[in-house]
PDB file of N, CA and C in Angstrom:
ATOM      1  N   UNK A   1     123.148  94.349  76.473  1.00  0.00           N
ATOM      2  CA  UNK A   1     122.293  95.493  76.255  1.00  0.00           C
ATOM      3  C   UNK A   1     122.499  96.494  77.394  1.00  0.00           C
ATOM      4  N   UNK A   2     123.097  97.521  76.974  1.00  0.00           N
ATOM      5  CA  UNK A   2     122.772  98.755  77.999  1.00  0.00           C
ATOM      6  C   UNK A   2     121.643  99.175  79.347  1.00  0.00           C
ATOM      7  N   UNK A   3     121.882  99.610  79.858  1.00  0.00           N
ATOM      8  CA  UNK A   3     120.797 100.011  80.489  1.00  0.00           C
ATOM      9  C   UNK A   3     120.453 101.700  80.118  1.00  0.00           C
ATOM     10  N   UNK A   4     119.355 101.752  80.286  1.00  0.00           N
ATOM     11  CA  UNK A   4     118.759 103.123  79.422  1.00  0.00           C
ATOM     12  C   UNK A   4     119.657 104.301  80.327  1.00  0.00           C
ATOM     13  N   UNK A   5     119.522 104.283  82.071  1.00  0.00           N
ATOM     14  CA  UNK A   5     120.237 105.548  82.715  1.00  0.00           C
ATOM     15  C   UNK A   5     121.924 105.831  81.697  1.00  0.00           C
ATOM     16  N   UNK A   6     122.134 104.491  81.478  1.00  0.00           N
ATOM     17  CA  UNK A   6     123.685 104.837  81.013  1.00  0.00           C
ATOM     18  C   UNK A   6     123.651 105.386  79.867  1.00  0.00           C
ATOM     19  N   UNK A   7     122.877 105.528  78.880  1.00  0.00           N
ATOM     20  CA  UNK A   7     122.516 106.006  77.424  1.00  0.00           C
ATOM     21  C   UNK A   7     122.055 107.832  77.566  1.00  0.00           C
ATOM     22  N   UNK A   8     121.754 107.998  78.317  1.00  0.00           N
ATOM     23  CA  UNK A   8     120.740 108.978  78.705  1.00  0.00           C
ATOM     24  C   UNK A   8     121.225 110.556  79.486  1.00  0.00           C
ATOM     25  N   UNK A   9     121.139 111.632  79.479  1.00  0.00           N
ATOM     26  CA  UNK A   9     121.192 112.362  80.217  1.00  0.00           C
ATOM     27  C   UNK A   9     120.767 112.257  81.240  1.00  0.00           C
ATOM     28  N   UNK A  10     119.484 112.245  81.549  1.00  0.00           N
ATOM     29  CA  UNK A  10     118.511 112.142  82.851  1.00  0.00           C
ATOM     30  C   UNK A  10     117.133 111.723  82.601  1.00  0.00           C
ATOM     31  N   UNK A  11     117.209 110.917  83.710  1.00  0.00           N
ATOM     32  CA  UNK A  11     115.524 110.471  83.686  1.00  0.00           C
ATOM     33  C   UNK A  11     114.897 110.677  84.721  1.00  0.00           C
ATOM     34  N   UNK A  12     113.732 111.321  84.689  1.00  0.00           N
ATOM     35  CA  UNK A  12     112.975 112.358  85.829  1.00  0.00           C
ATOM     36  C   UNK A  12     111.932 111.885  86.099  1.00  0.00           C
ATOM     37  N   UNK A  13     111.299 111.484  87.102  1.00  0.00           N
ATOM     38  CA  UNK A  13     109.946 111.378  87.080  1.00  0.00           C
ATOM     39  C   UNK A  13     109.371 112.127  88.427  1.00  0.00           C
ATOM     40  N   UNK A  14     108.092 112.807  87.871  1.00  0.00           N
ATOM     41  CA  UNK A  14     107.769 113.884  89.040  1.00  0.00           C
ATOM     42  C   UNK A  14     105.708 113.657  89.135  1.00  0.00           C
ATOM     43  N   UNK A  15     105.216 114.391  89.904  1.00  0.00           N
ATOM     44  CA  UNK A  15     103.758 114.309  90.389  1.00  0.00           C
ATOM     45  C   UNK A  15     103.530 114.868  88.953  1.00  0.00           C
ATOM     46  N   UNK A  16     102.058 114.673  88.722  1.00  0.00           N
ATOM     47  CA  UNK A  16     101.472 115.172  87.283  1.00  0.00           C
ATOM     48  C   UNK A  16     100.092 115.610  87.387  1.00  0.00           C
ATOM     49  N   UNK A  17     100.014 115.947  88.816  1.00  0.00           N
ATOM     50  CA  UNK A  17      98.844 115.993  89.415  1.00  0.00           C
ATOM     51  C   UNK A  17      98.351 114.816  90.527  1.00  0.00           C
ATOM     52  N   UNK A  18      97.205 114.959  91.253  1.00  0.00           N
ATOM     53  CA  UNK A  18      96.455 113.962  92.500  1.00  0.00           C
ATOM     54  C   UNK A  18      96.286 112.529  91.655  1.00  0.00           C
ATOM     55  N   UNK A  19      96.451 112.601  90.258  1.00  0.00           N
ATOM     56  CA  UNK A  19      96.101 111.241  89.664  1.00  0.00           C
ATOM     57  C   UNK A  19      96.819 110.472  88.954  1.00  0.00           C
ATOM     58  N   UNK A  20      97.678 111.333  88.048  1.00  0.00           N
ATOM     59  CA  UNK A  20      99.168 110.847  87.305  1.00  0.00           C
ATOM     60  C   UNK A  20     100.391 111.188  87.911  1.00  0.00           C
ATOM     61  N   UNK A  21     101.497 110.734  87.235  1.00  0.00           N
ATOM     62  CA  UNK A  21     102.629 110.710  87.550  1.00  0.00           C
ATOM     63  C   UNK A  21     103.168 110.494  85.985  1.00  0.00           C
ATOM     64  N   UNK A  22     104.264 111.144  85.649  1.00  0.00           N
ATOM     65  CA  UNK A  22     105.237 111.161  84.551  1.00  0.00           C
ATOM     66  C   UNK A  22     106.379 111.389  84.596  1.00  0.00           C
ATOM     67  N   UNK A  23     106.803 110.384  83.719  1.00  0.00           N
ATOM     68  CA  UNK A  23     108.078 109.966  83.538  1.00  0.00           C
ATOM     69  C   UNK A  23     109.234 110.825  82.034  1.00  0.00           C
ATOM     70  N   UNK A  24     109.956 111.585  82.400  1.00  0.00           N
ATOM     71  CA  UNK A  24     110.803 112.273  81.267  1.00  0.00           C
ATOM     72  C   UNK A  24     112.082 111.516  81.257  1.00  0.00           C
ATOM     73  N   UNK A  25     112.456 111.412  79.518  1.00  0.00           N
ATOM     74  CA  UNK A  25     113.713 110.940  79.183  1.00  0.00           C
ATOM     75  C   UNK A  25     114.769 111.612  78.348  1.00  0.00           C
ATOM     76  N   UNK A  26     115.543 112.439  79.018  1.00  0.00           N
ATOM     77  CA  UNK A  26     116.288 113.384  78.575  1.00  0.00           C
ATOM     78  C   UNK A  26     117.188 112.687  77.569  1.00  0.00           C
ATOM     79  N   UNK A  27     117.531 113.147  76.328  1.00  0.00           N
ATOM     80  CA  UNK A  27     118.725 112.566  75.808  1.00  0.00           C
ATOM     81  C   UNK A  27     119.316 113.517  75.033  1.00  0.00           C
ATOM     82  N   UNK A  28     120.871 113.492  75.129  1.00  0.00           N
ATOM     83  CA  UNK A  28     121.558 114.240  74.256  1.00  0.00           C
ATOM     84  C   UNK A  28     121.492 114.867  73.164  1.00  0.00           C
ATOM     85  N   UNK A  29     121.261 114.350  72.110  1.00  0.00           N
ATOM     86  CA  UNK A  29     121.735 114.079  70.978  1.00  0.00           C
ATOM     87  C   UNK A  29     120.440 113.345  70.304  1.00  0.00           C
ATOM     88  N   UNK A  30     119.623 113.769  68.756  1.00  0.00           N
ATOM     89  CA  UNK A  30     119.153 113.287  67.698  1.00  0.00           C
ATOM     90  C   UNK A  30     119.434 111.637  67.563  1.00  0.00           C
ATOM     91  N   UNK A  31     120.579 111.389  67.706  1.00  0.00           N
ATOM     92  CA  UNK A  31     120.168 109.644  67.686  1.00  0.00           C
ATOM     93  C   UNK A  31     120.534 108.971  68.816  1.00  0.00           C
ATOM     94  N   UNK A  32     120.780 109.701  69.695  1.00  0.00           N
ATOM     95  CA  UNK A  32     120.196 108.530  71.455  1.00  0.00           C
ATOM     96  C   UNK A  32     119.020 108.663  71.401  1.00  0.00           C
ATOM     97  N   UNK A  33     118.194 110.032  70.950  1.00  0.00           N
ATOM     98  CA  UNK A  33     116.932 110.145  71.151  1.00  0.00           C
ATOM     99  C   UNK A  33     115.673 108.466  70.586  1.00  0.00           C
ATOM    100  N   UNK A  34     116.740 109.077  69.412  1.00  0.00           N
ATOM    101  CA  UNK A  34     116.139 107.907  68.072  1.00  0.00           C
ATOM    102  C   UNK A  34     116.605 106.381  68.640  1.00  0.00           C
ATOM    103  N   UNK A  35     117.301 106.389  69.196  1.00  0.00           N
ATOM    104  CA  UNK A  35     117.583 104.905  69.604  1.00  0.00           C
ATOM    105  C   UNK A  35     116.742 104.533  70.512  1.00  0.00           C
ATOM    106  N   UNK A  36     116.825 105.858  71.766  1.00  0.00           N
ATOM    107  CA  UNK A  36     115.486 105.542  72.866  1.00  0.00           C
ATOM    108  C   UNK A  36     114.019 104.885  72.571  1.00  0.00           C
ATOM    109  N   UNK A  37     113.912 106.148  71.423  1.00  0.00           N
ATOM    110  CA  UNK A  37     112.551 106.149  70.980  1.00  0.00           C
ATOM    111  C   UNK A  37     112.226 104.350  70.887  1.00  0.00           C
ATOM    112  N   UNK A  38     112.790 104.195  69.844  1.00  0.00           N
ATOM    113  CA  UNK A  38     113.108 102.961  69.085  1.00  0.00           C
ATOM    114  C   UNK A  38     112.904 101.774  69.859  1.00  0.00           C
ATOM    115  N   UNK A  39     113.900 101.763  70.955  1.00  0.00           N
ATOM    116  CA  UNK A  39     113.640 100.756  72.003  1.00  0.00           C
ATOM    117  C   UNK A  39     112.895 100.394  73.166  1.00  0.00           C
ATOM    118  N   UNK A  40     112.162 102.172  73.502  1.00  0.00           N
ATOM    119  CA  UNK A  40     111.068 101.566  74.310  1.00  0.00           C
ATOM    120  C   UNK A  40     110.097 101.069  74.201  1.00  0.00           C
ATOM    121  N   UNK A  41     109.331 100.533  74.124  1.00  0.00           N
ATOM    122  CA  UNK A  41     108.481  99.774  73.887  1.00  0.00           C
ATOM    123  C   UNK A  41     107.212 100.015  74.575  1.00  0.00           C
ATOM    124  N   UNK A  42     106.096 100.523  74.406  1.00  0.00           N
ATOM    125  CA  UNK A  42     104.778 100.832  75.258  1.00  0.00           C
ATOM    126  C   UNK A  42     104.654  99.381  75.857  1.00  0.00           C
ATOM    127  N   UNK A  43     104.496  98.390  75.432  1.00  0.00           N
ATOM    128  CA  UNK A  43     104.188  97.511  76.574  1.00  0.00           C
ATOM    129  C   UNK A  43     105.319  97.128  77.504  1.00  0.00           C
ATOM    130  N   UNK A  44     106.172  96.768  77.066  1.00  0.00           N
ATOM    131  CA  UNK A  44     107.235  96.998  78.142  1.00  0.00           C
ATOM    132  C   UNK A  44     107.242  98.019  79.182  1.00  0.00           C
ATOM    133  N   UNK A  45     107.220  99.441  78.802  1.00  0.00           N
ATOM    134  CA  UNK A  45     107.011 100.437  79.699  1.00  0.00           C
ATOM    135  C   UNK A  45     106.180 100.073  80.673  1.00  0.00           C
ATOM    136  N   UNK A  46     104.108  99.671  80.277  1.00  0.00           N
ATOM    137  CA  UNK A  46     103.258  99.947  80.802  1.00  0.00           C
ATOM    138  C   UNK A  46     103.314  98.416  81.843  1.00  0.00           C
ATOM    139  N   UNK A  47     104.052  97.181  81.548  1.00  0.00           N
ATOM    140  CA  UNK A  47     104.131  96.925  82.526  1.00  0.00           C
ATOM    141  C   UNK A  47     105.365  96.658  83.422  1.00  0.00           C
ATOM    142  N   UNK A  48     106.046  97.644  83.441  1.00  0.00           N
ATOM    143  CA  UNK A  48     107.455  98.081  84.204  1.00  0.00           C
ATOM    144  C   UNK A  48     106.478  98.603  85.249  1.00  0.00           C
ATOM    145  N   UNK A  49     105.580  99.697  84.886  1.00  0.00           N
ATOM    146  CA  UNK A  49     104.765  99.993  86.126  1.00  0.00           C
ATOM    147  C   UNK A  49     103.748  99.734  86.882  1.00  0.00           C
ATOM    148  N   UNK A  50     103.267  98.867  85.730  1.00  0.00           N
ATOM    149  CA  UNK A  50     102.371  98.254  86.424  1.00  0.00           C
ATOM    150  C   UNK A  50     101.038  98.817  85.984  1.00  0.00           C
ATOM    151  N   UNK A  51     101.157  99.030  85.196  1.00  0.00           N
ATOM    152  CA  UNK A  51      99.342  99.437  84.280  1.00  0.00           C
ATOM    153  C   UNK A  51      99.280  98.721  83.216  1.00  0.00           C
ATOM    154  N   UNK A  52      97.797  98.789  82.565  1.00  0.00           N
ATOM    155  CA  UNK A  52      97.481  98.351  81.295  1.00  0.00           C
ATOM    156  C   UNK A  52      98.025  99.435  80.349  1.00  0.00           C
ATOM    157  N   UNK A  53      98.606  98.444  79.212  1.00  0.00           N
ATOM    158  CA  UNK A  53      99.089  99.259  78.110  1.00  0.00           C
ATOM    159  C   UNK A  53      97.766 100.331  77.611  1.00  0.00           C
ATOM    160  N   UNK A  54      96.735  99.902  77.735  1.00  0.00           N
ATOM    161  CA  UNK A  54      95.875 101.134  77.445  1.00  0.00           C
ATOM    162  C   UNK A  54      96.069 102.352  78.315  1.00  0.00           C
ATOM    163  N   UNK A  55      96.314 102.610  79.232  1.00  0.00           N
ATOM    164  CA  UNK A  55      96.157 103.481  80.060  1.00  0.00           C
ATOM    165  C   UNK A  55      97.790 104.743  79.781  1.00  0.00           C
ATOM    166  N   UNK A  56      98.718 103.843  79.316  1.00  0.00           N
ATOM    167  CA  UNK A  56     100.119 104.249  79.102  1.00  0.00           C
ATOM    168  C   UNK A  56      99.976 105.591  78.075  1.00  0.00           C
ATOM    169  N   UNK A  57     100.373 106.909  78.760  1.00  0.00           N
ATOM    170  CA  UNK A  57     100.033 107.487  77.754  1.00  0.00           C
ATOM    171  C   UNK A  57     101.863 108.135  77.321  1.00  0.00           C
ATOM    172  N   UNK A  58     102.271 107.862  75.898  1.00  0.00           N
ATOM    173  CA  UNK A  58     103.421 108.009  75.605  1.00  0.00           C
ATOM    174  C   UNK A  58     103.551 109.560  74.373  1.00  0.00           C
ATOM    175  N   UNK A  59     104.937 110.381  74.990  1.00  0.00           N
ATOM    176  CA  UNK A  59     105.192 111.291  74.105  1.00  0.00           C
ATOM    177  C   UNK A  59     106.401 111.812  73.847  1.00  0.00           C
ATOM    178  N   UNK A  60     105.998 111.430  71.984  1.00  0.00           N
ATOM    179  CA  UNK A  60     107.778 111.182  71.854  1.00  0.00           C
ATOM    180  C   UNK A  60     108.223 113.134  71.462  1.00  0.00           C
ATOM    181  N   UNK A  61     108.905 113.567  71.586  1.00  0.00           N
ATOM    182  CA  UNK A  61     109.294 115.034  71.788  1.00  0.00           C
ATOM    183  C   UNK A  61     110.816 115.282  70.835  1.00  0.00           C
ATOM    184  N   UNK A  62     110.793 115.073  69.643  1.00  0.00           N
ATOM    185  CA  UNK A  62     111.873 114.907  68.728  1.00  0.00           C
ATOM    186  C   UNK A  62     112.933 116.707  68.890  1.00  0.00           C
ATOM    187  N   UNK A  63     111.799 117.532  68.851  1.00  0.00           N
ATOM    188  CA  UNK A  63     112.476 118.809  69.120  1.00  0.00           C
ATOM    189  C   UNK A  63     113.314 119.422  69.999  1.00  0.00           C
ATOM    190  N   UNK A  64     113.160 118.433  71.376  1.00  0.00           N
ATOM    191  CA  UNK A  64     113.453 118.489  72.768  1.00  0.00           C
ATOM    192  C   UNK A  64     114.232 117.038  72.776  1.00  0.00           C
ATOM    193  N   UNK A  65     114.438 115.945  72.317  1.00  0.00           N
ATOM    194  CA  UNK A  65     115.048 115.109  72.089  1.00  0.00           C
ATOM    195  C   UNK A  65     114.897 114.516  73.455  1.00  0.00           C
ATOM    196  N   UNK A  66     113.361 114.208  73.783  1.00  0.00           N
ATOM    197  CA  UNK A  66     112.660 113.683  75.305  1.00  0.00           C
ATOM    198  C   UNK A  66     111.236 112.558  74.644  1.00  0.00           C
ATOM    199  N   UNK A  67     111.332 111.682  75.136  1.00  0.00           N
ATOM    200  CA  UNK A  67     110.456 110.758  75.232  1.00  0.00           C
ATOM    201  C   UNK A  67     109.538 110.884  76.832  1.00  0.00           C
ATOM    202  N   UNK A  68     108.348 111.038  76.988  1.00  0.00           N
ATOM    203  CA  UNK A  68     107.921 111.400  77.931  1.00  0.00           C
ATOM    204  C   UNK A  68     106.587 110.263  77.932  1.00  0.00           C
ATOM    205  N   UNK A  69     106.552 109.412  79.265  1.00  0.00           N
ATOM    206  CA  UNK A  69     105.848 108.803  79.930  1.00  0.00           C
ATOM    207  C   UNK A  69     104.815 109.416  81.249  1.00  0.00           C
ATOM    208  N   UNK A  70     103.289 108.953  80.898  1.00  0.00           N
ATOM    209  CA  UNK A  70     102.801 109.048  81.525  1.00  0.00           C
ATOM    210  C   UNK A  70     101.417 108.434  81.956  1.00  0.00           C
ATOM    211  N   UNK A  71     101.239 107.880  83.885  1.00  0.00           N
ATOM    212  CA  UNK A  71     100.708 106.859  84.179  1.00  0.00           C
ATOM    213  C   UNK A  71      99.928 106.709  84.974  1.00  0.00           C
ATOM    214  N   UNK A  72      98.657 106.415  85.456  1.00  0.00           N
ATOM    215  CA  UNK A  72      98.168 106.779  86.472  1.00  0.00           C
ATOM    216  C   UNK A  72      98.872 106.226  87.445  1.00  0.00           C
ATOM    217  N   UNK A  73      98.751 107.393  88.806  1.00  0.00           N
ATOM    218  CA  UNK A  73      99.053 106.932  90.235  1.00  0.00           C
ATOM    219  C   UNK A  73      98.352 105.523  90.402  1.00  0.00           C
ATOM    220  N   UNK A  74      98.991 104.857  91.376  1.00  0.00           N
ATOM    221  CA  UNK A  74      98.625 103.669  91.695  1.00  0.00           C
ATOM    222  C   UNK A  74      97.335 103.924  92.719  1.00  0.00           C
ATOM    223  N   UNK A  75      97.751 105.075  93.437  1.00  0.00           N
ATOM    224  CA  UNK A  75      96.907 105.649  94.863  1.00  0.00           C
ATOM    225  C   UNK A  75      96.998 107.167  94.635  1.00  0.00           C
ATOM    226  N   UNK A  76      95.947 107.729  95.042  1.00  0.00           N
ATOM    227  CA  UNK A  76      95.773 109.126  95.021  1.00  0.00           C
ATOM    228  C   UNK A  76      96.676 110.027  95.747  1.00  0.00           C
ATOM    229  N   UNK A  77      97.111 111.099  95.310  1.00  0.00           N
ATOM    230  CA  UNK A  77      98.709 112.153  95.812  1.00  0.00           C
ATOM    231  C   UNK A  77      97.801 112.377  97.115  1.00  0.00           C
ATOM    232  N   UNK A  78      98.467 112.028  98.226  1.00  0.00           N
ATOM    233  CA  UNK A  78      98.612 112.533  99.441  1.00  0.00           C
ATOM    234  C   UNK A  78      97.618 112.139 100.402  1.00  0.00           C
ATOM    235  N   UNK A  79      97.252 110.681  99.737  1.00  0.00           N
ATOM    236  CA  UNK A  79      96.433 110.259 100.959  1.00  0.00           C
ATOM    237  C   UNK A  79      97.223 109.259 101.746  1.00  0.00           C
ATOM    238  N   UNK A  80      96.567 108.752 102.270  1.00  0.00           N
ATOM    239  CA  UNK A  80      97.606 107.694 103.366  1.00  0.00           C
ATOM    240  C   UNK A  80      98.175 106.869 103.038  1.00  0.00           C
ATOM    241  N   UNK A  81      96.910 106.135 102.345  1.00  0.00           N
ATOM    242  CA  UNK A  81      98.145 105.568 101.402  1.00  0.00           C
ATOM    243  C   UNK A  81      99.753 105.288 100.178  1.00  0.00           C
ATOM    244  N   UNK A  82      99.755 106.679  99.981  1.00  0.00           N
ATOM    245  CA  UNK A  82     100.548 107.298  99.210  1.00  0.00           C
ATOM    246  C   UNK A  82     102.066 106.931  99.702  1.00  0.00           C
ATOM    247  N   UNK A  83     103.184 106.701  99.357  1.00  0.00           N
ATOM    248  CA  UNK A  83     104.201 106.139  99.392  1.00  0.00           C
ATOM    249  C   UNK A  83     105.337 107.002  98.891  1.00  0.00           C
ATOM    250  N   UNK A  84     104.918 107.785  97.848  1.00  0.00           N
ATOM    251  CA  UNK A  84     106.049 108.690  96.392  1.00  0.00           C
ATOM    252  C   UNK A  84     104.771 109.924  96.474  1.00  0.00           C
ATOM    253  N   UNK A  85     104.239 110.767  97.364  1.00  0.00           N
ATOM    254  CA  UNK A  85     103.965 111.893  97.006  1.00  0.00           C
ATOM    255  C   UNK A  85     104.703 112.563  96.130  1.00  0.00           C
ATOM    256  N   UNK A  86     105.531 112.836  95.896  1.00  0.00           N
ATOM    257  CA  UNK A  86     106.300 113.976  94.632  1.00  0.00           C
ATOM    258  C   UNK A  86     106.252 112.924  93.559  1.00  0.00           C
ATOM    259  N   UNK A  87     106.624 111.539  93.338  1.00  0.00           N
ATOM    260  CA  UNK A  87     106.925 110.671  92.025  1.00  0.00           C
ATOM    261  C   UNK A  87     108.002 110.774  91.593  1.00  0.00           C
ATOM    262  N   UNK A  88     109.321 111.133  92.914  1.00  0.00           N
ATOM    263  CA  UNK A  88     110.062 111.237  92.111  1.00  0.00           C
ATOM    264  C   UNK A  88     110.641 109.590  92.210  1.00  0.00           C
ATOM    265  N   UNK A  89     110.489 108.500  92.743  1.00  0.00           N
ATOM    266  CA  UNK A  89     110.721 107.347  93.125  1.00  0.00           C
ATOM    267  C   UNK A  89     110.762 106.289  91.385  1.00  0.00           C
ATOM    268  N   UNK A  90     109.538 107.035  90.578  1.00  0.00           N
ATOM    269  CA  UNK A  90     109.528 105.786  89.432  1.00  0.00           C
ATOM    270  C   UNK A  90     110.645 105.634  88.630  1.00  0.00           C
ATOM    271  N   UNK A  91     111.432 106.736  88.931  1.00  0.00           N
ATOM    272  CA  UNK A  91     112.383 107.028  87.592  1.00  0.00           C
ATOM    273  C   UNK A  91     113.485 105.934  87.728  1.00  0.00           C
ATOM    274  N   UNK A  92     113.645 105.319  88.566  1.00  0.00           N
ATOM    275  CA  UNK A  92     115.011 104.687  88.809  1.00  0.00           C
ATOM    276  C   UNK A  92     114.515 103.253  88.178  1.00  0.00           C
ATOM    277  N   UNK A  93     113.296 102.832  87.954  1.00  0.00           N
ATOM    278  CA  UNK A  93     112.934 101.641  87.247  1.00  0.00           C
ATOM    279  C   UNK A  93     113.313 101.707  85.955  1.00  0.00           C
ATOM    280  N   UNK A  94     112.865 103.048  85.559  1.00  0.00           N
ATOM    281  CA  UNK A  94     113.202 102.601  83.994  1.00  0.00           C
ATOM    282  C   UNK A  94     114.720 103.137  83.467  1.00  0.00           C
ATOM    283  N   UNK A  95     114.921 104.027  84.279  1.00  0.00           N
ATOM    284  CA  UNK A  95     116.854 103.875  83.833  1.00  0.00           C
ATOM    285  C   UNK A  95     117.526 102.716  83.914  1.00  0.00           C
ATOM    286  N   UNK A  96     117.058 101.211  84.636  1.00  0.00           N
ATOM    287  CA  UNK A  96     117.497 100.379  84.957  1.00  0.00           C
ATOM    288  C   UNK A  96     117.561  99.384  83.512  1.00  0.00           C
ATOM    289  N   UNK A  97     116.176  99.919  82.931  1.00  0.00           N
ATOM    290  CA  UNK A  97     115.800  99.216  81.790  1.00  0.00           C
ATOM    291  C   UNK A  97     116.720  98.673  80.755  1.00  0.00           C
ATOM    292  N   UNK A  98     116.611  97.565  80.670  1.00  0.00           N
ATOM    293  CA  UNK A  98     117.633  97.461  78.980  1.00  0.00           C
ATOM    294  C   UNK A  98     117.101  97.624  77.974  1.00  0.00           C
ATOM    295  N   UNK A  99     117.529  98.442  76.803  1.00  0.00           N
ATOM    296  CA  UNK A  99     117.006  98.984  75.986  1.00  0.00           C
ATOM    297  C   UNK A  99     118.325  97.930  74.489  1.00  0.00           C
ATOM    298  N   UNK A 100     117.805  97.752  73.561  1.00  0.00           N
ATOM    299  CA  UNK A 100     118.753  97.658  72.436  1.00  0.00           C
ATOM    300  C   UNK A 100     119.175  98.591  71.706  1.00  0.00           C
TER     301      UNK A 100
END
């Protein structure tokens, strides 16, 4: 099974505000999109990061041929505890992903 970065144009993940963070999945083409779609899986996703699948909020973007993830911060943007102020850090988990 592939890994999703290799299928994919780009996968982005950036701040979404002091509380979320989201994840974009660029893809070429009408059926990488459709294959993406297909193979991610909300629970898989939600615990790649580490949330409850309730909280996972997913959007599939057929026009834009982007599947877009989004999750709460673990810790609030820019307090001390904070680790990935920008968010751009999550993205490399799920390009790693194997997808069918």
């Amino acid at each position: 099974m592939p890994e999703l970065g290799s299928l994919v144009s780009k996968v982005r993940s950036k701040n979404a505000g002091p509380f979320w963070l989201t994840v974009d999945v660029f893809c070429d083409d009408p059926a990488t999109y459709a294959r993406v779609r297909d193979g991610l899986k909300d629970a898989t996703v939600a615990k790649l990061f580490g949330v409850e699948q309730q909280l996972l909020k997913r959007f599939d973007i057929p026009a834009l041929n982007v599947v877009k993830f989004s999750v709460p911060r673990p810790v609030v943007q820019g307090t001390r505890a904070d680790r990935d102020m920008h968010g751009a850090g999550w993205a490399c988990l799920l390009e790693e992903l194997q997808i069918d």
